[in-house]
C-alpha atoms as a PDB file:
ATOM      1  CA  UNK A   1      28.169 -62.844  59.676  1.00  0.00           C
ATOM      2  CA  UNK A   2      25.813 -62.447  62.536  1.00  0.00           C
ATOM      3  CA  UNK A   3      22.217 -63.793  61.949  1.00  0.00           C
ATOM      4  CA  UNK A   4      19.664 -62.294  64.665  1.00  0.00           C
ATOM      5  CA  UNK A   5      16.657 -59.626  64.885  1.00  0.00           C
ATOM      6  CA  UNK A   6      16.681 -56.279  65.040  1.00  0.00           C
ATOM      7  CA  UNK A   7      13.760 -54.422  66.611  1.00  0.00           C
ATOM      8  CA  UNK A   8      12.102 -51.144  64.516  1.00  0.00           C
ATOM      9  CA  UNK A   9       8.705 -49.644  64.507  1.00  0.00           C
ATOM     10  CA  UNK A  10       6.769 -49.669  61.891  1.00  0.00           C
ATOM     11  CA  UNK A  11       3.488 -47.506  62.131  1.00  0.00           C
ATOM     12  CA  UNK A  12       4.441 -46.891  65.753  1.00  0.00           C
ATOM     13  CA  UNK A  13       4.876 -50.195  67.211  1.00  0.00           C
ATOM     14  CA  UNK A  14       8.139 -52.168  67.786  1.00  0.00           C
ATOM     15  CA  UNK A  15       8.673 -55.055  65.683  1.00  0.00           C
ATOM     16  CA  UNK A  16      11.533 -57.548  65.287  1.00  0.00           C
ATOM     17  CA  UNK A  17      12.911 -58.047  61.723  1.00  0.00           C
ATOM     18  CA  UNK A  18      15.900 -60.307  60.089  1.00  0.00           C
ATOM     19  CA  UNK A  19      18.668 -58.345  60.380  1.00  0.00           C
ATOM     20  CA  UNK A  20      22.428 -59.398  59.962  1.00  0.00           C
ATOM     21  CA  UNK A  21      25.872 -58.027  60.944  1.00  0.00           C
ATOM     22  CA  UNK A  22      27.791 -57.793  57.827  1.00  0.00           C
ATOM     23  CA  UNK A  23      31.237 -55.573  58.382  1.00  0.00           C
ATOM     24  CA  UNK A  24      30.534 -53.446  61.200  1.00  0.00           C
ATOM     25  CA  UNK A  25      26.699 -52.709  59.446  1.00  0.00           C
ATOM     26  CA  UNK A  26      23.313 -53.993  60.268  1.00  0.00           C
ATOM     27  CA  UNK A  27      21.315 -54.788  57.598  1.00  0.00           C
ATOM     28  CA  UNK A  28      17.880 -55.416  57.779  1.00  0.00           C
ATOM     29  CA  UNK A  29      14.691 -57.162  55.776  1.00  0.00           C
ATOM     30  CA  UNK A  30      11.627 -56.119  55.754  1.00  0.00           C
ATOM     31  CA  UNK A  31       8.037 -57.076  53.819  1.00  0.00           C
ATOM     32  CA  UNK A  32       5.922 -59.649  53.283  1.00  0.00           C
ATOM     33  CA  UNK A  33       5.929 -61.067  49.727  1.00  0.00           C
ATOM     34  CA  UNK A  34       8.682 -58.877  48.701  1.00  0.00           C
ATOM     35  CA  UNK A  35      11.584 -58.345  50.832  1.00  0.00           C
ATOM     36  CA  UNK A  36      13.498 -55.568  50.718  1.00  0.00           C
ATOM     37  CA  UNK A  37      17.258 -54.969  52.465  1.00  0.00           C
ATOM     38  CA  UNK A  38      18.532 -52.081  53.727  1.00  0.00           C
ATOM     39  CA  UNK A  39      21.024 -51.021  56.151  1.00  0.00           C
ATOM     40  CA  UNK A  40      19.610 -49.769  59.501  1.00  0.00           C
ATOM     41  CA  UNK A  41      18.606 -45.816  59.962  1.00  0.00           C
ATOM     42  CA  UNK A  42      20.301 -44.999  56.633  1.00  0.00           C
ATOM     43  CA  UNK A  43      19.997 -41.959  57.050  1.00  0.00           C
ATOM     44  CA  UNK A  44      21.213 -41.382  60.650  1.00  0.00           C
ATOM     45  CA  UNK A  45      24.443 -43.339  59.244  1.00  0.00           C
ATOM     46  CA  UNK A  46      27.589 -40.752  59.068  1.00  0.00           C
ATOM     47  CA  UNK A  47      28.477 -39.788  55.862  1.00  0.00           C
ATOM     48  CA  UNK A  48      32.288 -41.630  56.668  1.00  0.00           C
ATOM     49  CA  UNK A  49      30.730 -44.826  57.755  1.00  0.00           C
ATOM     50  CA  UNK A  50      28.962 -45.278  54.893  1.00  0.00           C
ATOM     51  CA  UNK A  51      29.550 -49.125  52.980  1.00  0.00           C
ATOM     52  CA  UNK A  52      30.956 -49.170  49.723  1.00  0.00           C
ATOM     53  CA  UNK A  53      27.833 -50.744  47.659  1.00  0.00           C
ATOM     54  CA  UNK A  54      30.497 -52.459  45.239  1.00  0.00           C
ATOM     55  CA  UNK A  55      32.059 -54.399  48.577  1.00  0.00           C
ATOM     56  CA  UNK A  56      28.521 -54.996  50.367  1.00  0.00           C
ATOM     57  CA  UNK A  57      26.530 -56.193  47.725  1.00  0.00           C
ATOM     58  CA  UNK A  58      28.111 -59.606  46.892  1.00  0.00           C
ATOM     59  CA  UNK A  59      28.336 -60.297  50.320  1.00  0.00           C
ATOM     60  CA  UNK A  60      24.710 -59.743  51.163  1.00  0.00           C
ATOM     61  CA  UNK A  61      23.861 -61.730  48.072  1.00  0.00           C
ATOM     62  CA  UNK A  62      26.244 -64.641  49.539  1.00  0.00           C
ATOM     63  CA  UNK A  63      24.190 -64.505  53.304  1.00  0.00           C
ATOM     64  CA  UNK A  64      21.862 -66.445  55.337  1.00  0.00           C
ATOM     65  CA  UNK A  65      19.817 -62.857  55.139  1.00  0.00           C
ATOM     66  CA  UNK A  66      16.431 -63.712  52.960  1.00  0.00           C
ATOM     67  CA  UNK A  67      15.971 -60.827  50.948  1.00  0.00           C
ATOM     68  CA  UNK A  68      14.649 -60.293  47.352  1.00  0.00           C
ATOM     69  CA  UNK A  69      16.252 -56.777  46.826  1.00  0.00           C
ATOM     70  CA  UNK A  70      18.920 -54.389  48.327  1.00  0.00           C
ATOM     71  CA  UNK A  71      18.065 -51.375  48.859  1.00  0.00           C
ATOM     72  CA  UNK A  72      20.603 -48.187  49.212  1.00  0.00           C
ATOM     73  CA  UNK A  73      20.511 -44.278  48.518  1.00  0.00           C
ATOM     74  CA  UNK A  74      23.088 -41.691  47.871  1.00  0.00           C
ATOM     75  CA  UNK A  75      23.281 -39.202  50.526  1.00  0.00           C
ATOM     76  CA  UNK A  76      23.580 -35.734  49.229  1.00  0.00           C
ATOM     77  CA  UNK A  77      24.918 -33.202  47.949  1.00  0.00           C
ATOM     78  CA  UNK A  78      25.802 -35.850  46.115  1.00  0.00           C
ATOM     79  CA  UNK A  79      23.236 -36.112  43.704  1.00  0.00           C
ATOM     80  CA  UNK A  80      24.662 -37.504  40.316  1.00  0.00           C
ATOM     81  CA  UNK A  81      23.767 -40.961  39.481  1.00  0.00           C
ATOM     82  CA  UNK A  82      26.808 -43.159  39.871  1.00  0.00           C
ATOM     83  CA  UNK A  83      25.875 -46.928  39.650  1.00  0.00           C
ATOM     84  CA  UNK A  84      24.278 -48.631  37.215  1.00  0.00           C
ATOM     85  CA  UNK A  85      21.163 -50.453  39.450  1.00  0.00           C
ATOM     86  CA  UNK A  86      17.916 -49.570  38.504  1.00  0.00           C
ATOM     87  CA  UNK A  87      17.274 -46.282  40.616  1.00  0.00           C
ATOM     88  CA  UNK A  88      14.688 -44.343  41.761  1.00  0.00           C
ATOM     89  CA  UNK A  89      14.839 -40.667  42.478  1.00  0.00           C
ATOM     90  CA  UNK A  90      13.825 -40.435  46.731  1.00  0.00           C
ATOM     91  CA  UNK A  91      13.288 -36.554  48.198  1.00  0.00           C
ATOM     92  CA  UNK A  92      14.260 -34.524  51.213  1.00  0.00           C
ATOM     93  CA  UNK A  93      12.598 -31.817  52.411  1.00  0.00           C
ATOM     94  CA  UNK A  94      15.451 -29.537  53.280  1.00  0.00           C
ATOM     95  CA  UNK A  95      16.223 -26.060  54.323  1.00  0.00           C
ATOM     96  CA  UNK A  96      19.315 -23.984  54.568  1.00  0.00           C
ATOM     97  CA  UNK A  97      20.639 -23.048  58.134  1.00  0.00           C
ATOM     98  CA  UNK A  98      23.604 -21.219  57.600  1.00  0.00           C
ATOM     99  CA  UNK A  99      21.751 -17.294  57.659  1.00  0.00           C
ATOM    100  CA  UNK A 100      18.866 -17.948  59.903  1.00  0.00           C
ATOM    101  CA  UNK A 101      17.927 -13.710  58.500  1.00  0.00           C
ATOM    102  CA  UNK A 102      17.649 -14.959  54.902  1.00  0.00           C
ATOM    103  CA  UNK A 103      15.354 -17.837  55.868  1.00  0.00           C
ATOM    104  CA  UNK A 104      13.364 -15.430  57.694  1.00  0.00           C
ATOM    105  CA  UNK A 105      13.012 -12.651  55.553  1.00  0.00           C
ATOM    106  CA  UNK A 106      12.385 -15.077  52.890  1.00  0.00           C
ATOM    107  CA  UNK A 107       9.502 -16.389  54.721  1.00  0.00           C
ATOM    108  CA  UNK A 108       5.854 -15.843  53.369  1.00  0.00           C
ATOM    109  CA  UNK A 109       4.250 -13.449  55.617  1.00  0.00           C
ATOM    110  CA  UNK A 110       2.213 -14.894  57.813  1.00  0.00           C
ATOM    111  CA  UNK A 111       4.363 -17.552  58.533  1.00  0.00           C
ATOM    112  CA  UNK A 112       6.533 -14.792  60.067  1.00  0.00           C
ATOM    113  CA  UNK A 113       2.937 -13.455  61.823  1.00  0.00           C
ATOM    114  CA  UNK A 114       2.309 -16.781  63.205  1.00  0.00           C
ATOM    115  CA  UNK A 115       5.914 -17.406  64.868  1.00  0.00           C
ATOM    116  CA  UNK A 116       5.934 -13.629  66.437  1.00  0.00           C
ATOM    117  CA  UNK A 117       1.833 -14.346  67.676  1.00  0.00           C
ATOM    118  CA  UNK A 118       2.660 -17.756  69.194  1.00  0.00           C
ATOM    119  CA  UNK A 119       5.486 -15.185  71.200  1.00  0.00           C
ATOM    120  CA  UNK A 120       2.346 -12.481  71.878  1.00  0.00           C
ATOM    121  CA  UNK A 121       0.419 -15.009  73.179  1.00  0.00           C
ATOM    122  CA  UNK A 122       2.781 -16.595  75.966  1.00  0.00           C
ATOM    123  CA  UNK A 123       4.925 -19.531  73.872  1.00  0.00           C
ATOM    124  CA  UNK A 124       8.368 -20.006  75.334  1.00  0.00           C
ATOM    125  CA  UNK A 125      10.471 -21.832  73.338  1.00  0.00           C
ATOM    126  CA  UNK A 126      13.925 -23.036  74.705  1.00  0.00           C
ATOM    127  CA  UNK A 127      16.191 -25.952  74.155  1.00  0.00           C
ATOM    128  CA  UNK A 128      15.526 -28.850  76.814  1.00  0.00           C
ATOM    129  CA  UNK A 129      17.422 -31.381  78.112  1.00  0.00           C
ATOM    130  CA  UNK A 130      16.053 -35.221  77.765  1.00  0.00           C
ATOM    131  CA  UNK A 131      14.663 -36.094  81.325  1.00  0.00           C
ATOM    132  CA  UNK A 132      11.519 -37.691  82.991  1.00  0.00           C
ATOM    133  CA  UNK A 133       9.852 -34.032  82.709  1.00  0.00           C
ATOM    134  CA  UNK A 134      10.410 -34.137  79.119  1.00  0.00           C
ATOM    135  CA  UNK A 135       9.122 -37.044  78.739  1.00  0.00           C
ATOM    136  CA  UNK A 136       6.002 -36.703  80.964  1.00  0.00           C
ATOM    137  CA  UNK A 137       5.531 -33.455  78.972  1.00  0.00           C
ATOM    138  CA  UNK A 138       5.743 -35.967  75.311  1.00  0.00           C
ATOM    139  CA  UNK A 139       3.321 -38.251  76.702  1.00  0.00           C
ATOM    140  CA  UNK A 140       0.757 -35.705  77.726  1.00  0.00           C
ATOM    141  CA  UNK A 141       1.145 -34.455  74.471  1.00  0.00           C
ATOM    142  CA  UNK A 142       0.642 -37.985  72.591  1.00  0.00           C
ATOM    143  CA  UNK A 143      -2.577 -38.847  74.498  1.00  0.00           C
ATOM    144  CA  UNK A 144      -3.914 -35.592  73.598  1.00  0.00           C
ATOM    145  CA  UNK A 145      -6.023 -37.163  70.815  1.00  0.00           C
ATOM    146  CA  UNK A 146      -6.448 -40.571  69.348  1.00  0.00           C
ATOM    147  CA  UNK A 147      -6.247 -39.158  65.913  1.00  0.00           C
ATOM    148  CA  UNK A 148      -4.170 -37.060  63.976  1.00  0.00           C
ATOM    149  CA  UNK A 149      -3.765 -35.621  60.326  1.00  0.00           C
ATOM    150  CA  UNK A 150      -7.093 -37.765  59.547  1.00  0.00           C
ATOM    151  CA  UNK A 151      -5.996 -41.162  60.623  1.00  0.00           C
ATOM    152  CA  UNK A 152      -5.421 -42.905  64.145  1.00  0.00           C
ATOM    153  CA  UNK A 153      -2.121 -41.344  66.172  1.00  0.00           C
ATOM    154  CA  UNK A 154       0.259 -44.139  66.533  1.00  0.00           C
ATOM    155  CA  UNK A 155       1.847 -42.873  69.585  1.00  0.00           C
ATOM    156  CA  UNK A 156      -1.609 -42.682  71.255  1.00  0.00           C
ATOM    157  CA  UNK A 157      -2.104 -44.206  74.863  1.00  0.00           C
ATOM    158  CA  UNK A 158       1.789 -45.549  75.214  1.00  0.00           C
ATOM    159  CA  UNK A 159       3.544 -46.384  78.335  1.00  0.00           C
ATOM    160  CA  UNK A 160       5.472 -43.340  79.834  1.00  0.00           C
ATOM    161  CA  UNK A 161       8.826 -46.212  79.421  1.00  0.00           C
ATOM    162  CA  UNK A 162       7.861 -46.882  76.060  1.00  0.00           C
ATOM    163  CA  UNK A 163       7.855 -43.020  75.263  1.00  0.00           C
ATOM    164  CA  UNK A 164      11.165 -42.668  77.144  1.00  0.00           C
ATOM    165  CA  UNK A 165      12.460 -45.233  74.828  1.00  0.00           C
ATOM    166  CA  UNK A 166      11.233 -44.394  71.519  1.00  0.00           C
ATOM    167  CA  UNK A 167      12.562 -40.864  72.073  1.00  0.00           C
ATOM    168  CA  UNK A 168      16.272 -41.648  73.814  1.00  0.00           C
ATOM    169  CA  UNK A 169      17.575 -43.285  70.440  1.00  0.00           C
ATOM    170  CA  UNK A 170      20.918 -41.023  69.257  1.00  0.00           C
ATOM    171  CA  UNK A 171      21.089 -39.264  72.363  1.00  0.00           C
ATOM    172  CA  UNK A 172      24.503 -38.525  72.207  1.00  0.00           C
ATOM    173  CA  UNK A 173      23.858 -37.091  68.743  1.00  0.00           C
ATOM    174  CA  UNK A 174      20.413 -35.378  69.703  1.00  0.00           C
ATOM    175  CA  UNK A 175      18.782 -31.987  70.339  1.00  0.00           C
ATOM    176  CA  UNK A 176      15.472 -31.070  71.997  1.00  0.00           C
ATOM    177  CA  UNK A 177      13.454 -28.238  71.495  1.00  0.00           C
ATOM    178  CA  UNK A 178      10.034 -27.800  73.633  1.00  0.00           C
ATOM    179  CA  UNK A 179       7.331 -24.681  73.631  1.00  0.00           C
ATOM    180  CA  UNK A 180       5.817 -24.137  76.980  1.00  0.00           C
ATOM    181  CA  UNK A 181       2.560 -22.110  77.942  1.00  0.00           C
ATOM    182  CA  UNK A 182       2.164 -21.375  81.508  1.00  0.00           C
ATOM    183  CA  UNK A 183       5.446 -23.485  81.820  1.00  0.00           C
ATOM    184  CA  UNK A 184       3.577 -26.652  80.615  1.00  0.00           C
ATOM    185  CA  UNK A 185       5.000 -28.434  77.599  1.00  0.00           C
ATOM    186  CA  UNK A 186       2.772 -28.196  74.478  1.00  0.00           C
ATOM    187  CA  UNK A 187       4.994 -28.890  71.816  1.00  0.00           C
ATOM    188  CA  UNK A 188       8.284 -30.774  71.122  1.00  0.00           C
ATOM    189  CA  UNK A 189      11.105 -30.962  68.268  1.00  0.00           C
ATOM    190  CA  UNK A 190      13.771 -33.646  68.273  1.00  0.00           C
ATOM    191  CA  UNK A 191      16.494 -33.454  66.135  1.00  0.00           C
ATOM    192  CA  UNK A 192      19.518 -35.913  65.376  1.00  0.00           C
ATOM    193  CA  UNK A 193      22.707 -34.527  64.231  1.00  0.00           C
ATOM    194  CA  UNK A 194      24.310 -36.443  60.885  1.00  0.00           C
ATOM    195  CA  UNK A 195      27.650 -34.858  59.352  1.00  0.00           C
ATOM    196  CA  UNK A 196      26.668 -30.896  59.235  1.00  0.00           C
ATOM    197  CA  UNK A 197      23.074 -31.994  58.772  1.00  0.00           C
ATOM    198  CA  UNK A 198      20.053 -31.302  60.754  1.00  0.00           C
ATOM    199  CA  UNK A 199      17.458 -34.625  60.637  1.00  0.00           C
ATOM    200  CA  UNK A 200      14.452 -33.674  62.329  1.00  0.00           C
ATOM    201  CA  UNK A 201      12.868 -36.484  63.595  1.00  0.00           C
ATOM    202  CA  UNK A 202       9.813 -35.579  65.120  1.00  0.00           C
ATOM    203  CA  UNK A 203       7.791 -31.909  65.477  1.00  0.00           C
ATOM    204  CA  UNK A 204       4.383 -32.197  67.497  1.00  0.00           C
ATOM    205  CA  UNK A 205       2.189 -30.006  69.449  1.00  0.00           C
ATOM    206  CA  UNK A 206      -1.293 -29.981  71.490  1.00  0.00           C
ATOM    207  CA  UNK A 207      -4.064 -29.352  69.561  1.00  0.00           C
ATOM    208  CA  UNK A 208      -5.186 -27.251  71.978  1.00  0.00           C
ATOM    209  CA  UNK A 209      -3.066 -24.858  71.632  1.00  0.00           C
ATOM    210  CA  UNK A 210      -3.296 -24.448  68.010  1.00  0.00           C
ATOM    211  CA  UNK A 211      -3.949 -20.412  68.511  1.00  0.00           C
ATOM    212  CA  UNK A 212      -0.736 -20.146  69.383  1.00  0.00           C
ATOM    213  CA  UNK A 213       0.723 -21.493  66.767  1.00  0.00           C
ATOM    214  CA  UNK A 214       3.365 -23.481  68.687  1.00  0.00           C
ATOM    215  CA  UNK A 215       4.747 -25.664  65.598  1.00  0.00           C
ATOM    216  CA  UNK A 216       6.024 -21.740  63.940  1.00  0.00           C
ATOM    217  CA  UNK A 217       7.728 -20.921  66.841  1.00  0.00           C
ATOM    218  CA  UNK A 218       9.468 -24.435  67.860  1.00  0.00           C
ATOM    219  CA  UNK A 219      10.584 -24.080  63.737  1.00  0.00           C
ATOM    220  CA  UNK A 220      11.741 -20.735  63.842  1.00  0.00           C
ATOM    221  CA  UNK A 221      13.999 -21.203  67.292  1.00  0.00           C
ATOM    222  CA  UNK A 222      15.385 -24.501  65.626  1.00  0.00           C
ATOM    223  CA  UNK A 223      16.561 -22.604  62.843  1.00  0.00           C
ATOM    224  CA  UNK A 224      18.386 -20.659  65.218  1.00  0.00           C
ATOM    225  CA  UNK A 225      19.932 -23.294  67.047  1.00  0.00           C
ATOM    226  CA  UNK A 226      21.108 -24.717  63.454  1.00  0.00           C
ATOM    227  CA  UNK A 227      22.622 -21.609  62.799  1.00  0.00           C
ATOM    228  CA  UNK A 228      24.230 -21.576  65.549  1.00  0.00           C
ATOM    229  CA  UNK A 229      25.776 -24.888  66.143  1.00  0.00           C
ATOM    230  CA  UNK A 230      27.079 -25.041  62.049  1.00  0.00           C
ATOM    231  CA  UNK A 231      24.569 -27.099  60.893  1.00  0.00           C
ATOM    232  CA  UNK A 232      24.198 -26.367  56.834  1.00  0.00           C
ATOM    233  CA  UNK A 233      20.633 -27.832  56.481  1.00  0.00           C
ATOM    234  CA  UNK A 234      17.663 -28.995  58.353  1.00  0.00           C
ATOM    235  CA  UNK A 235      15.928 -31.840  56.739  1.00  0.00           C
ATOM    236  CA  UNK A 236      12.112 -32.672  57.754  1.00  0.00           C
ATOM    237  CA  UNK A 237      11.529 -35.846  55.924  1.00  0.00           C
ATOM    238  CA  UNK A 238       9.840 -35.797  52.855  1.00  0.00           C
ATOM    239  CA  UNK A 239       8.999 -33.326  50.409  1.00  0.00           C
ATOM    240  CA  UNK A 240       6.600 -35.495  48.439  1.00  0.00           C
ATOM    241  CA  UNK A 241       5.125 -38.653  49.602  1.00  0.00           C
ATOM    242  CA  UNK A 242       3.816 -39.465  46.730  1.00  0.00           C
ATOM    243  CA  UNK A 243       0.198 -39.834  46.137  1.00  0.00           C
ATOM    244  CA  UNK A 244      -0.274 -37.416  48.906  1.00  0.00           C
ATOM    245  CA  UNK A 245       1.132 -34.000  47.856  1.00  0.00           C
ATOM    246  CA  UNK A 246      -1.173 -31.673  49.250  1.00  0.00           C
ATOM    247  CA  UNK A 247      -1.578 -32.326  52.616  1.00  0.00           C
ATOM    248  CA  UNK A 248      -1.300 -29.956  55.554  1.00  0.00           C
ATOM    249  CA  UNK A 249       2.106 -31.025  56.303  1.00  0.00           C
ATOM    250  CA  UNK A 250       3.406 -30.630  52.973  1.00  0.00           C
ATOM    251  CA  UNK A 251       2.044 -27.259  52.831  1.00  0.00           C
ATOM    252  CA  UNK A 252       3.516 -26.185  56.268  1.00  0.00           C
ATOM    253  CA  UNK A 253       7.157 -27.294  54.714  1.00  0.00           C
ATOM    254  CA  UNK A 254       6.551 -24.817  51.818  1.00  0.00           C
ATOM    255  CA  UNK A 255       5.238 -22.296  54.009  1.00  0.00           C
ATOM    256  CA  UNK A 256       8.612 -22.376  55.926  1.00  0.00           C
ATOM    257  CA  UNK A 257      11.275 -22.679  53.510  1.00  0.00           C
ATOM    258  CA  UNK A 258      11.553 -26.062  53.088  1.00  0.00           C
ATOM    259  CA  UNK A 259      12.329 -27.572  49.291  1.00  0.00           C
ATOM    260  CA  UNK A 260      12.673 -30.639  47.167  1.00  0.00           C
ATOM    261  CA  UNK A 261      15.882 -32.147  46.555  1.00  0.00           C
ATOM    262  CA  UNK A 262      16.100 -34.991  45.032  1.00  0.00           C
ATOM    263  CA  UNK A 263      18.838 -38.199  44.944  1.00  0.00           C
ATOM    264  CA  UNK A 264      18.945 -41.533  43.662  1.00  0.00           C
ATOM    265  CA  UNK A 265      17.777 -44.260  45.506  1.00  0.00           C
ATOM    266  CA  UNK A 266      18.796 -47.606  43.830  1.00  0.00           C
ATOM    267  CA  UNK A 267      17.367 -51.327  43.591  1.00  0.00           C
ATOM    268  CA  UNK A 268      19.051 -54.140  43.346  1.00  0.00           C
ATOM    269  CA  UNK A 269      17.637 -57.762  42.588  1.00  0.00           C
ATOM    270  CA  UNK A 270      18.502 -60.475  44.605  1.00  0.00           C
ATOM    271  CA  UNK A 271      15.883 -62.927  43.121  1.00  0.00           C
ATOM    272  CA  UNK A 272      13.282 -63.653  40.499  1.00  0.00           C
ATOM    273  CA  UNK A 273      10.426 -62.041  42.712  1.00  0.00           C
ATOM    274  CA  UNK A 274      13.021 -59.346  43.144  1.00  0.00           C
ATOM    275  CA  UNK A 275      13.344 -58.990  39.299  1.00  0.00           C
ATOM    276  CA  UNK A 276       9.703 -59.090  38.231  1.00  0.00           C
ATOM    277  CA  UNK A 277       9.097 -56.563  41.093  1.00  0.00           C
ATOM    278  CA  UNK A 278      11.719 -54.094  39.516  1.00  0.00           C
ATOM    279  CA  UNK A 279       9.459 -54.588  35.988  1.00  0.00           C
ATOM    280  CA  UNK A 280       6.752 -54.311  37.071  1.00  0.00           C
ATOM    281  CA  UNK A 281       7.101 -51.038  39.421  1.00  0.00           C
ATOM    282  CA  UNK A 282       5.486 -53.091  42.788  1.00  0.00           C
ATOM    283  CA  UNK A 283       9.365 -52.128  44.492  1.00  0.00           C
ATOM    284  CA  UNK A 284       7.235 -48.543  44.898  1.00  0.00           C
ATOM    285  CA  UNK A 285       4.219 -50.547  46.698  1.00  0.00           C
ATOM    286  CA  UNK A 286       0.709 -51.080  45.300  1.00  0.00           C
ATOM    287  CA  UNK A 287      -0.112 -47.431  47.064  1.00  0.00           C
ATOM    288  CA  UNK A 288       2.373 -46.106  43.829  1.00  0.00           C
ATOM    289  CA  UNK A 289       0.049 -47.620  41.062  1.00  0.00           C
ATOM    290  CA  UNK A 290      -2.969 -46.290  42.677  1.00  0.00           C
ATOM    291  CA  UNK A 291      -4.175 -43.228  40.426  1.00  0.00           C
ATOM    292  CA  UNK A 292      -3.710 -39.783  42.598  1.00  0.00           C
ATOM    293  CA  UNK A 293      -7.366 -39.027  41.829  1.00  0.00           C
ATOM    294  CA  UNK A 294      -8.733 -42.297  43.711  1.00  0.00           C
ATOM    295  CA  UNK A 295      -6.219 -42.336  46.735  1.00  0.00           C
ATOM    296  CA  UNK A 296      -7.039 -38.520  47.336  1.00  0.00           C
ATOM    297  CA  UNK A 297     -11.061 -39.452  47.584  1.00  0.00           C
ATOM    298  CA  UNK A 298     -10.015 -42.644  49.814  1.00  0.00           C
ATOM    299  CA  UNK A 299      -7.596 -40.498  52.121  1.00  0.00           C
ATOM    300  CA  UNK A 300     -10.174 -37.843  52.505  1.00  0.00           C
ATOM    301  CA  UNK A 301     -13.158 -40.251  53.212  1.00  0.00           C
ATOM    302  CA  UNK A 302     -10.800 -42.267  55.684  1.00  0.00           C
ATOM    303  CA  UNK A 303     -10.388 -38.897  57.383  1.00  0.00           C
ATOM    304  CA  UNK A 304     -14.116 -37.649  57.317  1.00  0.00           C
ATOM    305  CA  UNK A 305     -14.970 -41.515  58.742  1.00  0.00           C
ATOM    306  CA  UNK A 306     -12.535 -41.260  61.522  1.00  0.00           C
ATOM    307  CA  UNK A 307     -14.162 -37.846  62.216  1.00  0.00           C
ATOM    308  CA  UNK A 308     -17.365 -39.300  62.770  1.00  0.00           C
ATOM    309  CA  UNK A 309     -15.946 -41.894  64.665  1.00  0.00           C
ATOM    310  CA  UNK A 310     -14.262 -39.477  67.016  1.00  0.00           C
ATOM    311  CA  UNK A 311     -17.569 -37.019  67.514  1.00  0.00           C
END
């Protein structure tokens, strides 16, 4: 067992956490009062090299590692509950790629008006290979605007090395996708392949070019890329966050397809704060007990101050 620090960003910056070697896995711990283990980009981790929970969990509780509770999700299809933790039931937003047609005739109509305009009005959208014009062309991009989606853009104002870095994780497992007016870059998609899956990591475009509805048509060529490299899903995050179900990203996942599916995540206590945390529901965060009627007004007055802010 290997006791070091393993860097990850959290709200855009890089930050070094406890972290451990344990059998060919790194597991890290994360949070202040409560600490929570994990193992390190779950969800980039191949369905094969997946740990057995049964064989991982005594170890972990046996290791230098200060946690309070281990963390771990099943990855699906496999949906069923199987252990006997106390679970929670996580979401993906997902999307079949097998028959790029059926996604697109099954597509609300003006999300099929908006990918063929962005096409009248100039968008190219090809796949892209990561190099130093890419990345120019993300950092142009990211210091667009200091705020996005009604709160400050973490990716604002970085170094063109720190973008390089932030975006060359997986490569050997990536794909990029970029829209380009006037051959300029304004929009990106970056995808990471895991088993026949489809993780889309990050989807962005200039503001500026908002008329031409770049984010449809980077979406709609992805979906043929999926189709045809045998990818069975694309998965964009979330479907719910939460709180926060109607915001303007959850309502461009409807618009395109996207749907909830749903799989246990599990807890596991490790100690007492661990154990009153699992009773109490503060495992979820204190954003979890907030009523959805108070955090929307507080979202959408964060938002309108930041807009004042910005004019």
């Amino acid at each position: 067992m290997n006791l070091g620090h393993t860097e990850i960003r959290v709200k855009g910056k890089d930050t070094n956490v406890p972290s451990l070697r344990l059998d060919g896995y790194t597991v890290i711990s994360t949070g202040g009062w409560l600490k929570t283990a994990q193992l390190f980009d779950e969800e980039l981790v191949e369905r094969a090299a997946l740990p057995d929970p049964g064989d991982l969990i005594p170890k972990l509780r046996a290791s230098p590692l200060k946690a309070d509770l281990f963390s771990f999700a099943q990855r699906p299809p496999d949906i069923a509950p199987r252990h006997r933790f106390k679970l929670e039931w996580d979401n993906w937003a997902l999307v079949g790629t097998t028959a790029f047609q059926k996604w697109w005739d099954g597509l609300p109509q003006e999300s099929r008006k908006n990918a063929r305009l962005a096409e009248k009005r100039g968008v190219v959208v090809r796949t892209v290979p990561f190099d130093d014009e890419l990345v120019g062309g993300i950092k142009r991009i990211y210091d667009e605007t200091p705020f996005r989606q009604g709160r400050p853009f973490w990716h604002y104002g970085k170094s063109v090395e720190a973008v390089k870095k932030e975006n060359s994780t997986y490569l050997d497992r990536s794909l990029f996708v970029g829209a380009y007016a006037n051959d300029r870059l304004i929009g990106f998609i970056k995808i990471i392949q895991v088993d026949d899956l489809a993780i889309l990591i990050q989807i962005l475009a200039m503001a500026e070019h908002r008329d031409k509805k770049p984010m449809n048509a980077l979406l709609k060529h992805t979906m043929q890329v999926c189709e045809q490299r045998g990818f069975t899903a694309l998965v964009y995050g979330k479907y719910s966050y939460g709180v926060n179900k109607d915001s303007s990203l959850a309502e461009f996942k409807r618009r395109n397809g996207f749907t909830e599916v749903r799989f246990p995540r599990y807890f596991v206590p490790f100690s007492i704060t661990g154990r009153i945390a699992l009773s109490t529901g503060l495992h979820l965060g204190w954003k979890n007990l907030v009523p959805t009627s108070v955090s929307s007004f507080l979202v959408a007055a964060r938002a309108k101050a930041l807009k004042a802010t910005a004019a």
